[in-house]
C-alpha atoms as a PDB file:
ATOM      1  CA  UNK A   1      31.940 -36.929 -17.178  1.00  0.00           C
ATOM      2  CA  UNK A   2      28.659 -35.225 -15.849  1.00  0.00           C
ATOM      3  CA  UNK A   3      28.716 -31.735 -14.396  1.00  0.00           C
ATOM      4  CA  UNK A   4      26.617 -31.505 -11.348  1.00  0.00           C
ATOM      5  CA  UNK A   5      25.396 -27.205 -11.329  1.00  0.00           C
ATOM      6  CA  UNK A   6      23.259 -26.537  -8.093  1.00  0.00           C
ATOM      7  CA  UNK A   7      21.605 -23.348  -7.997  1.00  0.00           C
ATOM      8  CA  UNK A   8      23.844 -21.372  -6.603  1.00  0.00           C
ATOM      9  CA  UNK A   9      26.478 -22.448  -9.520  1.00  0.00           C
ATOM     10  CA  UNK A  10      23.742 -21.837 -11.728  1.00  0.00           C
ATOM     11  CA  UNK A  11      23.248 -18.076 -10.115  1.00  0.00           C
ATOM     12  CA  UNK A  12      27.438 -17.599 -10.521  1.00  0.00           C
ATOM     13  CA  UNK A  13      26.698 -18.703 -14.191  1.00  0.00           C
ATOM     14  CA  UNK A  14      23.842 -17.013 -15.703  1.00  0.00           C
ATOM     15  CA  UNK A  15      23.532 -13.373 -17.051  1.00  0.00           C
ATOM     16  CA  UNK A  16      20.080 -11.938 -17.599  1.00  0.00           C
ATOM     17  CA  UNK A  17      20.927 -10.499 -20.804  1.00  0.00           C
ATOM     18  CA  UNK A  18      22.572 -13.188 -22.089  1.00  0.00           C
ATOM     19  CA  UNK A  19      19.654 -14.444 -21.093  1.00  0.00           C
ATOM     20  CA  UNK A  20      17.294 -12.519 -22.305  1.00  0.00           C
ATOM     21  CA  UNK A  21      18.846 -12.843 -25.927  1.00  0.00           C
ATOM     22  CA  UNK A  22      18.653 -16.389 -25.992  1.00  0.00           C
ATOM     23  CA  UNK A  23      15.315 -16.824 -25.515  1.00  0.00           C
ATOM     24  CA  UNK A  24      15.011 -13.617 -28.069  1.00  0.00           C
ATOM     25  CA  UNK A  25      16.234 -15.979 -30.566  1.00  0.00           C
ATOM     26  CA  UNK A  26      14.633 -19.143 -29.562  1.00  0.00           C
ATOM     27  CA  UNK A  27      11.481 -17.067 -29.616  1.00  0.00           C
ATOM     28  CA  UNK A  28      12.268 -16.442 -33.593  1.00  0.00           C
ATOM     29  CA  UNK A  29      13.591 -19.943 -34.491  1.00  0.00           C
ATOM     30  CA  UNK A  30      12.291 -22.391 -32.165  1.00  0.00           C
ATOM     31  CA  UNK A  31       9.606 -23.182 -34.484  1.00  0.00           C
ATOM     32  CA  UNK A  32      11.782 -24.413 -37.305  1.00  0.00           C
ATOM     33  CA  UNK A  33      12.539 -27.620 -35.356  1.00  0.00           C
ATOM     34  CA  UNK A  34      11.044 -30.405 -37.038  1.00  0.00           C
ATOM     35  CA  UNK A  35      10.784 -32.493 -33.674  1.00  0.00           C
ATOM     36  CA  UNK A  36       8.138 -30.937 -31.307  1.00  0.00           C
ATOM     37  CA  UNK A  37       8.942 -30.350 -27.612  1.00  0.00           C
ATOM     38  CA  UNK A  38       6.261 -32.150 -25.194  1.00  0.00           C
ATOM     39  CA  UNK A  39       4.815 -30.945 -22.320  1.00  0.00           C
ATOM     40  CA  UNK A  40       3.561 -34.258 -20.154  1.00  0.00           C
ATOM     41  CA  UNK A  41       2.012 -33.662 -16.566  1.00  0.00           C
ATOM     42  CA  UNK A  42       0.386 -35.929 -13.974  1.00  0.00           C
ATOM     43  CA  UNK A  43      -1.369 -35.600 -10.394  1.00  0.00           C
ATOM     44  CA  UNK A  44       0.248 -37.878  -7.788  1.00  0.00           C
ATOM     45  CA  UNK A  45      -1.160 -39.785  -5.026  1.00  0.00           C
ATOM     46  CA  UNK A  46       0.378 -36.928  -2.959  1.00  0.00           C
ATOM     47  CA  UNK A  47      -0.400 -33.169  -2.496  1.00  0.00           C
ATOM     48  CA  UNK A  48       1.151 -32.260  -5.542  1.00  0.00           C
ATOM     49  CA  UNK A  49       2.134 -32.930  -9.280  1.00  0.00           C
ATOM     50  CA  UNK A  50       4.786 -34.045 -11.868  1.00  0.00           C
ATOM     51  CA  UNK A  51       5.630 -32.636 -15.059  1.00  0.00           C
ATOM     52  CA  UNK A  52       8.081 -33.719 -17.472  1.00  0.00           C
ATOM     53  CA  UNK A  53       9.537 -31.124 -20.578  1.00  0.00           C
ATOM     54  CA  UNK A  54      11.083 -33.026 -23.521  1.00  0.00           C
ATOM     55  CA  UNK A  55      12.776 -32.648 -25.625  1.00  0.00           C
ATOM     56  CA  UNK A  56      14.160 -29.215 -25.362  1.00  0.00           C
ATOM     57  CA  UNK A  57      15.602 -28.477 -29.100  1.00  0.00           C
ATOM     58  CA  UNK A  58      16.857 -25.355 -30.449  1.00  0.00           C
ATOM     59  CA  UNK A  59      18.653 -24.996 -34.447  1.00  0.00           C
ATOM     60  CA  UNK A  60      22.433 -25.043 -33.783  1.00  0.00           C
ATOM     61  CA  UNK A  61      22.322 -26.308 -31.257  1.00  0.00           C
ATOM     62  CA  UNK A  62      23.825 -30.056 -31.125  1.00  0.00           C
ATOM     63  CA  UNK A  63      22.364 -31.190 -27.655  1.00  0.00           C
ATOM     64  CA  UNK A  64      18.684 -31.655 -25.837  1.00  0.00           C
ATOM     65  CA  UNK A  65      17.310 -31.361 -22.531  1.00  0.00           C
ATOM     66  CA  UNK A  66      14.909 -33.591 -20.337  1.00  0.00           C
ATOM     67  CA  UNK A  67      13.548 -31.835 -17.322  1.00  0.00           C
ATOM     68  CA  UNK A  68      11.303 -33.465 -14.514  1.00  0.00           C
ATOM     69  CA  UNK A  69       9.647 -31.403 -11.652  1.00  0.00           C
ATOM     70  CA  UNK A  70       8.067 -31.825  -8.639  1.00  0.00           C
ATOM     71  CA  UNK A  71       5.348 -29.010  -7.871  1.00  0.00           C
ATOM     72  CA  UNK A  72       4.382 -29.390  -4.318  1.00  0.00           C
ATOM     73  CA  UNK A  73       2.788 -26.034  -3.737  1.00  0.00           C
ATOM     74  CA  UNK A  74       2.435 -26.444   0.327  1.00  0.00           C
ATOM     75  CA  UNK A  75       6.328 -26.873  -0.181  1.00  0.00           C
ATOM     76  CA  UNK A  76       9.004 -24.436   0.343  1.00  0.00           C
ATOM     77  CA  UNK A  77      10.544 -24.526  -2.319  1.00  0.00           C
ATOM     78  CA  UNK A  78       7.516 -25.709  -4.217  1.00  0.00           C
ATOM     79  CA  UNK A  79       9.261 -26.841  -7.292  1.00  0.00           C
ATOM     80  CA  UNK A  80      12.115 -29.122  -7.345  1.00  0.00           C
ATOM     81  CA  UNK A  81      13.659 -31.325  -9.669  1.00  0.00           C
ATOM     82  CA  UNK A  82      16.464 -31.540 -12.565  1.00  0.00           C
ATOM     83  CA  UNK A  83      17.244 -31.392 -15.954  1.00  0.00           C
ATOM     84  CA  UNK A  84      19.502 -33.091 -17.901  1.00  0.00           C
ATOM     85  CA  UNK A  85      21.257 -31.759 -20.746  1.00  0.00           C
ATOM     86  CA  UNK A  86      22.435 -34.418 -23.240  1.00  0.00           C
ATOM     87  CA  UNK A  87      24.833 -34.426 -26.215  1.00  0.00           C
ATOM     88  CA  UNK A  88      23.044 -35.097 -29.427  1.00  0.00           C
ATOM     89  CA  UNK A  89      26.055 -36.604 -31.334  1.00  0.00           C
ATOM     90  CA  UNK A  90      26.377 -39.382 -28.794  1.00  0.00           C
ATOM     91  CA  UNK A  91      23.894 -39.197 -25.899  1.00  0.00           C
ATOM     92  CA  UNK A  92      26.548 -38.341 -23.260  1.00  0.00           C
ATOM     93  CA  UNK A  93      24.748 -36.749 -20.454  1.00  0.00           C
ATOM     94  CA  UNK A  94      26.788 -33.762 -20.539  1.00  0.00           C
ATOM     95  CA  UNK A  95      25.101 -31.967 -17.700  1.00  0.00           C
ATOM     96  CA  UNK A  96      22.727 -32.126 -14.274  1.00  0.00           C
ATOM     97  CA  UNK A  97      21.108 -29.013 -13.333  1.00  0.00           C
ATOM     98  CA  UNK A  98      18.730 -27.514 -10.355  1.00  0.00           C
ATOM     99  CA  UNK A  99      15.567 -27.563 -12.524  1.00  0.00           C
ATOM    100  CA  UNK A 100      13.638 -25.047 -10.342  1.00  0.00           C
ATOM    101  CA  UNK A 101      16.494 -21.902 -11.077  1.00  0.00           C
ATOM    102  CA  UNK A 102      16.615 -22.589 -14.691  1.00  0.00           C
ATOM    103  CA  UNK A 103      12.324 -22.412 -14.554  1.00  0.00           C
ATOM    104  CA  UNK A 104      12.539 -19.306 -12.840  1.00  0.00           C
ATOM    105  CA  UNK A 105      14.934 -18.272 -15.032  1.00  0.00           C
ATOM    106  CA  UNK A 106      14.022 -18.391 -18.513  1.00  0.00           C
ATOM    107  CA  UNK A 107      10.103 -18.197 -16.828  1.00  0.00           C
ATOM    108  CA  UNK A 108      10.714 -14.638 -15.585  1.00  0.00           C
ATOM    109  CA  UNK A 109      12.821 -13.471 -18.125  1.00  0.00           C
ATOM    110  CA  UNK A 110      10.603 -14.369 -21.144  1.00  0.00           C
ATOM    111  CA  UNK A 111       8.256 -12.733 -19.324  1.00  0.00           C
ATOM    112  CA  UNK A 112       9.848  -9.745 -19.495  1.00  0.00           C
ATOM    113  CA  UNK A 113      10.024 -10.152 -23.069  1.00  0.00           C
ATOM    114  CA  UNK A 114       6.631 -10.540 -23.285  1.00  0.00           C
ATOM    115  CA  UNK A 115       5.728  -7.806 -21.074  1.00  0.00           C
ATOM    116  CA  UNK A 116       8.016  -5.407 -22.693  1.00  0.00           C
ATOM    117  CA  UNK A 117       6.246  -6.021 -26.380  1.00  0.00           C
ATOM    118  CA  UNK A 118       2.867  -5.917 -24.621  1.00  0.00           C
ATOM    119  CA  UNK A 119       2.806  -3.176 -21.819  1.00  0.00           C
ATOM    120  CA  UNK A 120       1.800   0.288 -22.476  1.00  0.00           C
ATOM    121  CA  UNK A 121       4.935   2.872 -23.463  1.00  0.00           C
ATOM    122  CA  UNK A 122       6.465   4.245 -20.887  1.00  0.00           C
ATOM    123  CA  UNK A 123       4.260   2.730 -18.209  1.00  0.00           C
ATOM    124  CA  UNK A 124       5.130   4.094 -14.702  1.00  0.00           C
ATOM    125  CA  UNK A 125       3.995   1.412 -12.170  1.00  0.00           C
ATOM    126  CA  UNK A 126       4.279  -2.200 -12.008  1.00  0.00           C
ATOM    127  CA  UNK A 127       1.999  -4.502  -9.842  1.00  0.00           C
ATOM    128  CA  UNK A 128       3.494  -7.576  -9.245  1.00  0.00           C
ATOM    129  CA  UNK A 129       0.909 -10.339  -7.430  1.00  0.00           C
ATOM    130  CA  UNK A 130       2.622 -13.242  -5.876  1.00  0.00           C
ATOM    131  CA  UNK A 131       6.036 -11.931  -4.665  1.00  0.00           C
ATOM    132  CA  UNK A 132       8.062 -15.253  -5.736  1.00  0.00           C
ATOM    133  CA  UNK A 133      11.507 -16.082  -7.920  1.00  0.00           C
ATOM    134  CA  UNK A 134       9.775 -15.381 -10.974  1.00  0.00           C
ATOM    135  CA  UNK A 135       8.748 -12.373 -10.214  1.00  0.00           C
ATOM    136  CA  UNK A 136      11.891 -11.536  -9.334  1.00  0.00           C
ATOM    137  CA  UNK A 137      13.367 -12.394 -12.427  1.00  0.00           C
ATOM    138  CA  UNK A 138      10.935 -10.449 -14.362  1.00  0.00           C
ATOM    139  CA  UNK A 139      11.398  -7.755 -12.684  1.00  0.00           C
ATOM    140  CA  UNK A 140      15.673  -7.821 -13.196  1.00  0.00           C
ATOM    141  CA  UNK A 141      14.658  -8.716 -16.779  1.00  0.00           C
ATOM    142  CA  UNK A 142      12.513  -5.011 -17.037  1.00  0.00           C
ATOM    143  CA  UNK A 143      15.679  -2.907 -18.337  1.00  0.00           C
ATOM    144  CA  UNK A 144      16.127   0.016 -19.556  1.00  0.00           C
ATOM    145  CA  UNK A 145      12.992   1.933 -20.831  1.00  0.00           C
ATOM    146  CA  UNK A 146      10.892  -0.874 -19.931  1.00  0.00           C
ATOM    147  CA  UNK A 147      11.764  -0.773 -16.357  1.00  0.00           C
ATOM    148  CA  UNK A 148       9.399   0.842 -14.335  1.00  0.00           C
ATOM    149  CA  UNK A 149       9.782   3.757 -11.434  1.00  0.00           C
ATOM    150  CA  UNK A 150       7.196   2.568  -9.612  1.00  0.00           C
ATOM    151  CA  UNK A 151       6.050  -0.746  -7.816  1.00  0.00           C
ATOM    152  CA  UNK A 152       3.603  -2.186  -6.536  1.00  0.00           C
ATOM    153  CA  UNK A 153       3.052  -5.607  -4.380  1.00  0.00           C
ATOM    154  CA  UNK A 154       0.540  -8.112  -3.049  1.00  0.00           C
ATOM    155  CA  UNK A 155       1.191 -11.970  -1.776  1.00  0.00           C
ATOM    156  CA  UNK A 156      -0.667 -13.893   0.220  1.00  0.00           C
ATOM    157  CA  UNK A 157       2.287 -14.132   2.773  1.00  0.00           C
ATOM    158  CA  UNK A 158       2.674 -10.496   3.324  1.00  0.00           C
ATOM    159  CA  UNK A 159       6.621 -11.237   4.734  1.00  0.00           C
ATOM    160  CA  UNK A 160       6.997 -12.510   1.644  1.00  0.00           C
ATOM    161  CA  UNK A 161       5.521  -9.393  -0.170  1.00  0.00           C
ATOM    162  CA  UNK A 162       7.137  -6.346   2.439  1.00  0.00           C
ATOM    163  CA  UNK A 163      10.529  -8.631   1.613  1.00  0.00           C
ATOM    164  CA  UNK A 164      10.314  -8.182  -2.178  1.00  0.00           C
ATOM    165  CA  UNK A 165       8.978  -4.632  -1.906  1.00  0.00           C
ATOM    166  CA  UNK A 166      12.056  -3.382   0.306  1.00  0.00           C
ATOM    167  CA  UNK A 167      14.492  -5.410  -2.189  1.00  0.00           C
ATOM    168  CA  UNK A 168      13.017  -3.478  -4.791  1.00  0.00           C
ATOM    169  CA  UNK A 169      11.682   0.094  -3.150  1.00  0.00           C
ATOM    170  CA  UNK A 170       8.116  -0.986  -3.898  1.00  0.00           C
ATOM    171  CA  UNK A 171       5.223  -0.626  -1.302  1.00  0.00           C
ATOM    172  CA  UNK A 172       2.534  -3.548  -0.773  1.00  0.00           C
ATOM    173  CA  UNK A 173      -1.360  -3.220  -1.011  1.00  0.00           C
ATOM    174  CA  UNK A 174      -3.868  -5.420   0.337  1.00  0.00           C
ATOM    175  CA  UNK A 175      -5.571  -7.359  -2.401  1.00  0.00           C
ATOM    176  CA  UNK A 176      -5.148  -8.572  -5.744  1.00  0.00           C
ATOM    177  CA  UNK A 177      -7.614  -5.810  -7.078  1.00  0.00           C
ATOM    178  CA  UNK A 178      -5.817  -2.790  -5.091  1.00  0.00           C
ATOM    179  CA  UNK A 179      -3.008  -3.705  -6.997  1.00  0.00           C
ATOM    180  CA  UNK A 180      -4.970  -3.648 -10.766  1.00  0.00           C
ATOM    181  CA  UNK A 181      -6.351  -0.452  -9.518  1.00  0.00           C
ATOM    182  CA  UNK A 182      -2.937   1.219  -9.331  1.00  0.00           C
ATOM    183  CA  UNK A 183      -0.976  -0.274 -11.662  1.00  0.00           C
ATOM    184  CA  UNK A 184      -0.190   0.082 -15.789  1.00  0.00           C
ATOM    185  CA  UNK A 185       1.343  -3.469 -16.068  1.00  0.00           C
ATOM    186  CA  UNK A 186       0.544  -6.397 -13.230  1.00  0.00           C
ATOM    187  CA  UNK A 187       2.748  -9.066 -13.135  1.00  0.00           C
ATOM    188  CA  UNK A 188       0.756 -12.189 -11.331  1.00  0.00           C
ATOM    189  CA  UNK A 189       2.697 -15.517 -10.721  1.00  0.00           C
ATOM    190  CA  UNK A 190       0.498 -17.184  -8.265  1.00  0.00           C
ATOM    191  CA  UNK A 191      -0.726 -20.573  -7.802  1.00  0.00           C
ATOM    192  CA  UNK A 192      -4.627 -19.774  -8.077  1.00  0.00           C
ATOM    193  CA  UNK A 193      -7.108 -21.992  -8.648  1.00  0.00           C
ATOM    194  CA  UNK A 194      -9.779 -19.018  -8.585  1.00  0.00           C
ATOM    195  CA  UNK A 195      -9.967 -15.996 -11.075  1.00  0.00           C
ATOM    196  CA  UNK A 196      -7.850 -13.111  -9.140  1.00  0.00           C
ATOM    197  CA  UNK A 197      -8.825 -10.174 -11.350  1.00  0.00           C
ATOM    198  CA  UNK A 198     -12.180  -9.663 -13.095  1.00  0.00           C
ATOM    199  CA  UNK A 199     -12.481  -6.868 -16.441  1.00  0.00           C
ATOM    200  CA  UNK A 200     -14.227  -5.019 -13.391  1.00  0.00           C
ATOM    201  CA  UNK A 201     -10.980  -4.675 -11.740  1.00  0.00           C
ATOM    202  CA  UNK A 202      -9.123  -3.428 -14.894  1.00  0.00           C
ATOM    203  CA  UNK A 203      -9.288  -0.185 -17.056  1.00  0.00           C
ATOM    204  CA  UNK A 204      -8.181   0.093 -20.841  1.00  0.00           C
ATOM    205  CA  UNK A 205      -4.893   0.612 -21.946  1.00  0.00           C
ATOM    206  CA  UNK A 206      -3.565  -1.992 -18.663  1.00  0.00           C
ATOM    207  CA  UNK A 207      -1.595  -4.914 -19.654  1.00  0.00           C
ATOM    208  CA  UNK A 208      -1.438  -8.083 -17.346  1.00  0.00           C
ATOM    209  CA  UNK A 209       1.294 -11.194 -17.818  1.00  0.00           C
ATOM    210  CA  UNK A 210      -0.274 -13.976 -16.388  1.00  0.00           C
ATOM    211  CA  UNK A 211       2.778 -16.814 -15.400  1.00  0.00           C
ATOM    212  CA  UNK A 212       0.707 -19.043 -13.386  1.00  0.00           C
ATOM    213  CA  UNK A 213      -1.229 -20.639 -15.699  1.00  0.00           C
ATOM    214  CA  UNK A 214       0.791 -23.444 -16.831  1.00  0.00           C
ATOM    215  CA  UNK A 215      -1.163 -26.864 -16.208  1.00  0.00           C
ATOM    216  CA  UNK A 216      -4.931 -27.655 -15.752  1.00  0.00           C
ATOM    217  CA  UNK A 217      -7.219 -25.747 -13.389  1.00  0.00           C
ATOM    218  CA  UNK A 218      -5.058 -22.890 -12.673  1.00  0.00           C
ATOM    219  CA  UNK A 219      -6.746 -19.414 -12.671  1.00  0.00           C
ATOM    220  CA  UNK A 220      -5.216 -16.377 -12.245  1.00  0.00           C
ATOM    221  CA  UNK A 221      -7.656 -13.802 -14.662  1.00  0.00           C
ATOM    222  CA  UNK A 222     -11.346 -14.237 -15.334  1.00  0.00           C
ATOM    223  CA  UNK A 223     -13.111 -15.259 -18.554  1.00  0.00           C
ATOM    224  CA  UNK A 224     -14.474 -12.042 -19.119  1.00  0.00           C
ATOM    225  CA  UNK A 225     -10.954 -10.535 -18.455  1.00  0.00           C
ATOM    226  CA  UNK A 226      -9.390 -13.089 -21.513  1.00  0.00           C
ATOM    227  CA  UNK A 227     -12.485 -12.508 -23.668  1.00  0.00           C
ATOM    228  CA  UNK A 228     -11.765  -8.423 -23.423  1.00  0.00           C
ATOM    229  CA  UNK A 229      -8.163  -8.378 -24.520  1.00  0.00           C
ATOM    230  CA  UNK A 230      -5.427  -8.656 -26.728  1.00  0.00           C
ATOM    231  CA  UNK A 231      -4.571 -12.450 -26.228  1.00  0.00           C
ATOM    232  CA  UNK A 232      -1.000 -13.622 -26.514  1.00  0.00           C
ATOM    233  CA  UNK A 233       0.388 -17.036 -25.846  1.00  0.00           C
ATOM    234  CA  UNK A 234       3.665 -18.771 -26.114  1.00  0.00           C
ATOM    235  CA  UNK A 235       2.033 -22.116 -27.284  1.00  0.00           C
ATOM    236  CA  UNK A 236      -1.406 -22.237 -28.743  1.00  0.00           C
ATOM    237  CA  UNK A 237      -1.880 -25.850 -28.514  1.00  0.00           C
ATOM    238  CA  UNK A 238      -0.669 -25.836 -24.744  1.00  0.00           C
ATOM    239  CA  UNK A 239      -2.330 -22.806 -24.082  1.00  0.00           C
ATOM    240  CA  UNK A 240      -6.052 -25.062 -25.006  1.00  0.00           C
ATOM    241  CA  UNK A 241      -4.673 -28.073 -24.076  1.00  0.00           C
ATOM    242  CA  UNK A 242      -3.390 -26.962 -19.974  1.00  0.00           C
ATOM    243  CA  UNK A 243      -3.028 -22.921 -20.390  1.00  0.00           C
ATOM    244  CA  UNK A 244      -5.223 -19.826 -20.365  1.00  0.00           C
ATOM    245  CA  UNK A 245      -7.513 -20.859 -22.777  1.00  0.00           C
ATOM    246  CA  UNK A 246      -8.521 -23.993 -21.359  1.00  0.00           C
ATOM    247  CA  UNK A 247     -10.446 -21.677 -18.638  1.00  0.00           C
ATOM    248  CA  UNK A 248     -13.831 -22.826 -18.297  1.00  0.00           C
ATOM    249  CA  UNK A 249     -16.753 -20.109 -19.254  1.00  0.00           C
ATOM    250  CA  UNK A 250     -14.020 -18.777 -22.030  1.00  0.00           C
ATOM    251  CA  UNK A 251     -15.870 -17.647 -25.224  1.00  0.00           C
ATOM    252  CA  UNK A 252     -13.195 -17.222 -27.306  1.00  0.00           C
ATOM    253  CA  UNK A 253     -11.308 -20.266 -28.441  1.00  0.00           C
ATOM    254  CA  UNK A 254      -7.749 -18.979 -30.189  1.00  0.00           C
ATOM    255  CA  UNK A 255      -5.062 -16.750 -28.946  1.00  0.00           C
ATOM    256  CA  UNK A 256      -4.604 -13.222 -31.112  1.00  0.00           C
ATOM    257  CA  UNK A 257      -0.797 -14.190 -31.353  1.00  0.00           C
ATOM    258  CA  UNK A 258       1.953 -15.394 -29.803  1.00  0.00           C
ATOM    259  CA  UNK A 259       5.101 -14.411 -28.704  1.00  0.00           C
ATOM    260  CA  UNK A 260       6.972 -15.707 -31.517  1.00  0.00           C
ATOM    261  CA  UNK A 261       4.602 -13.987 -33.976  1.00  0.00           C
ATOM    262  CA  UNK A 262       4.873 -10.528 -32.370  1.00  0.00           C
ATOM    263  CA  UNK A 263       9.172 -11.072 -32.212  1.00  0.00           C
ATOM    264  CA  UNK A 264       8.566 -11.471 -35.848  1.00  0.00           C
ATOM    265  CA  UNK A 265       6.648  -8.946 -37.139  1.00  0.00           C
ATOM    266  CA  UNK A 266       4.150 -11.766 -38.510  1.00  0.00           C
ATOM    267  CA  UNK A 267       1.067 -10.745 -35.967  1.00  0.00           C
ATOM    268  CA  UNK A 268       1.157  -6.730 -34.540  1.00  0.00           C
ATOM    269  CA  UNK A 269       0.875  -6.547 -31.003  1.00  0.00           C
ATOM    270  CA  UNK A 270      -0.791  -3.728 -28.927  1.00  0.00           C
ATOM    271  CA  UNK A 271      -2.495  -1.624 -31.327  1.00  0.00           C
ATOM    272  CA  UNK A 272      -4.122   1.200 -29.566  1.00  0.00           C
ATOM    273  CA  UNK A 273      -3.079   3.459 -25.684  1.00  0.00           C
ATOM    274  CA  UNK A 274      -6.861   1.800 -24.588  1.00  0.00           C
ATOM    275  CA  UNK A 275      -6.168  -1.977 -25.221  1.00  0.00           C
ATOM    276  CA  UNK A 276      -5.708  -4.389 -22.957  1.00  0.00           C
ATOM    277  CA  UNK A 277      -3.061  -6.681 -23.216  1.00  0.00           C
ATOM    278  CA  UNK A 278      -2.705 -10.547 -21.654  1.00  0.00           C
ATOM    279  CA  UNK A 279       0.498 -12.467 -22.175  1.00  0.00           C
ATOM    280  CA  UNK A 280      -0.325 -15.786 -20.963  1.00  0.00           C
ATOM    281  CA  UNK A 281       2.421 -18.557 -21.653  1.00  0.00           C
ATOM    282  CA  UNK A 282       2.749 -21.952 -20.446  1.00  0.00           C
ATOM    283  CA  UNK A 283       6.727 -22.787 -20.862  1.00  0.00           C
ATOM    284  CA  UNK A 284       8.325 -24.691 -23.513  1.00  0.00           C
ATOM    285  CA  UNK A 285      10.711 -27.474 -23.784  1.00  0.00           C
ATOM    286  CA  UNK A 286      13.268 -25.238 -26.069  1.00  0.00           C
ATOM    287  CA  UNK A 287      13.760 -22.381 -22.923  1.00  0.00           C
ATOM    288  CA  UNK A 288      15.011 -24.982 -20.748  1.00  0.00           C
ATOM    289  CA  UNK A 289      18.170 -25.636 -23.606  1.00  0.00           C
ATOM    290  CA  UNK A 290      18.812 -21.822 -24.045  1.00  0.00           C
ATOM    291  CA  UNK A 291      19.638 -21.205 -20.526  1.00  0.00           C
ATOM    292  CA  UNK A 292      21.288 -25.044 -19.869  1.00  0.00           C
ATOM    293  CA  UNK A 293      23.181 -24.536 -22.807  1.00  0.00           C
ATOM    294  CA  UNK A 294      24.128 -21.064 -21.716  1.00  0.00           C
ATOM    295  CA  UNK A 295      25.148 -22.221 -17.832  1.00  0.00           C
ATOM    296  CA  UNK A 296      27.087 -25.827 -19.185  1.00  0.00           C
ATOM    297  CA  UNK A 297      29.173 -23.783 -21.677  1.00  0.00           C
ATOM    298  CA  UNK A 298      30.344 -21.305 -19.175  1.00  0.00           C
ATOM    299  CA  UNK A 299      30.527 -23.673 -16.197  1.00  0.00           C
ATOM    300  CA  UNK A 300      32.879 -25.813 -18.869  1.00  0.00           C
ATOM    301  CA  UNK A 301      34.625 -22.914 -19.565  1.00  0.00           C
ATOM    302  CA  UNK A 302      35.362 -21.366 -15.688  1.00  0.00           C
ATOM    303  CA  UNK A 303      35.466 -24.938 -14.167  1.00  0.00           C
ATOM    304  CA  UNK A 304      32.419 -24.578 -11.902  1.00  0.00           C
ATOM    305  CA  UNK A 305      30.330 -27.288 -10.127  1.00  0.00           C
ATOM    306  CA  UNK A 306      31.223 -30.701  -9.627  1.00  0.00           C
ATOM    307  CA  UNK A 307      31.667 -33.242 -11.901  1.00  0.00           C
ATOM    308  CA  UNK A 308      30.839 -37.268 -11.823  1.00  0.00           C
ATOM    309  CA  UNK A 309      31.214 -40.430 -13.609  1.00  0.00           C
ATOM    310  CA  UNK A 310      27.696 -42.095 -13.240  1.00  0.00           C
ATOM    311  CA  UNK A 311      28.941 -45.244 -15.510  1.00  0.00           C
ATOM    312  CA  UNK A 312      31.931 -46.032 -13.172  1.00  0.00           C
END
């Protein structure tokens, strides 16, 4: 049997710091996989685009996951699509899941991992630009002494962006650069295809997580802004191949580190109160397991979703 989770069986299901530790771990071990996860996108004859992640493989775990979206940004929602989650002793599809919560998911929350290694101590406000569902889930994923007492908020549908600041007791600014101008740490997760912030817009010791550029000719911080900082990836091949550092007019060429270097201890992250920081990743195969693994273990456990015999 198959066990159909929609997204609001998948929001009944997952915990963000169960979360959170997952992709902790996968961070630290994903690497020891002998079978690379693939990252395969396409433009359509249509306003939009279709990416497949596979496989998603994580040590100990006996299982893998195939996910295929549709991003139709002119859409609302603008991603859709599923992932499957399949037994690796047999091939049993064991699982189908509402592809764009997982993304948001274990997209927002590894951000917060990243931004919590990255951002200045103690930081006092957060700028968040592009007021969507990951942002949302970075910002639940900001705990503790990484969560910060003050926000900031700009979207280009400014509903959208007085929404998400009353949710979260945040105020919204005009622009892109008002935001850099007040913040410690900006969040963006936008779908620009033109440089939003500029080192002009910046001062030292900011640090800026970058989720929107994850496929080819997406632009959310300018070359000089990238050339300037502290680097830090979640993929270097991806991240030259589709990410941040296939911007053109980029002098550099390699990341400083990434995420799983920092996690550890290989690589040293922010090393002075003046740097600026970038955390840039494009999303990997393995995150999509941790959380589908997560959600299809507890939904077996509580008897949630539906469940269906595709061979009868």
């Amino acid at each position: 049997m198959t066990r159909v989770l929609t997204r609001s069986d998948l929001e009944a299901l997952l915990e963000p710091a169960a979360c959170l530790t997952a992709l902790r771990d996968g961070f630290r071990t994903a690497g020891t996989v002998a079978v690379p996860g693939r990252r395969v996108r396409t433009d359509l004859p249509f306003p939009g685009t279709a990416t497949v992640l596979v496989p998603g493989l994580l040590p100990g775990i006996d299982a893998y996951t195939v996910k295929a979206n549709a991003k139709f940004p002119g859409a609302r929602p603008a991603l859709r699509g599923v992932i499957c989650l399949y037994s690796g002793a047999d091939g049993e599809l064991l699982a189908l899941l509402d592809s764009a919560t997982v993304t948001a998911w274990r997209t927002g929350l590894a951000a917060a991992l990243g931004t919590a290694l990255l951002a200045p101590a103690a930081y006092d406000v957060l700028g968040v630009i592009g007021a969507g569902a990951q942002a949302e889930l970075t910002l639940r994923g900001l705990t503790g002494e990484h969560r910060p007492r003050h926000l900031v908020v700009h979207d280009t549908d400014p509903e959208r962006a007085a929404a998400f600041a009353a949710r979260h007791g945040g105020r919204v600014l005009d622009s892109a650069a008002a935001v850099a101008e007040s913040a410690d740490t900006v969040l963006l997760a936008t779908w620009s295809r033109t440089p939003l912030l500029a080192l002009a817009d910046t001062r030292p010791g900011q640090h800026f997580t970058s989720l929107g550029t994850d496929e080819p000719g997406k632009r959310e911080l300018a070359p000089d802004l990238l050339d300037a900082a502290l680097l830090v990836v979640d993929d270097e091949e991806l991240a030259i191949d589709m990410g941040v550092l296939a911007a053109p007019e980029l002098t550099r060429t390699t990341a400083d580190a990434t995420l799983t270097d920092i996690l550890r201890g290989t690589r040293p992250g922010r090393g002075s109160a003046r740097e600026r920081t970038v955390y840039a990743p494009v999303g990997l195969p393995w995150q999509d397991l941790a959380l589908t693994w997560l959600a299809w273990r507890e939904a077996e456990r509580r008897g949630v979703g539906a469940t269906i015999d595709l061979l009868s």
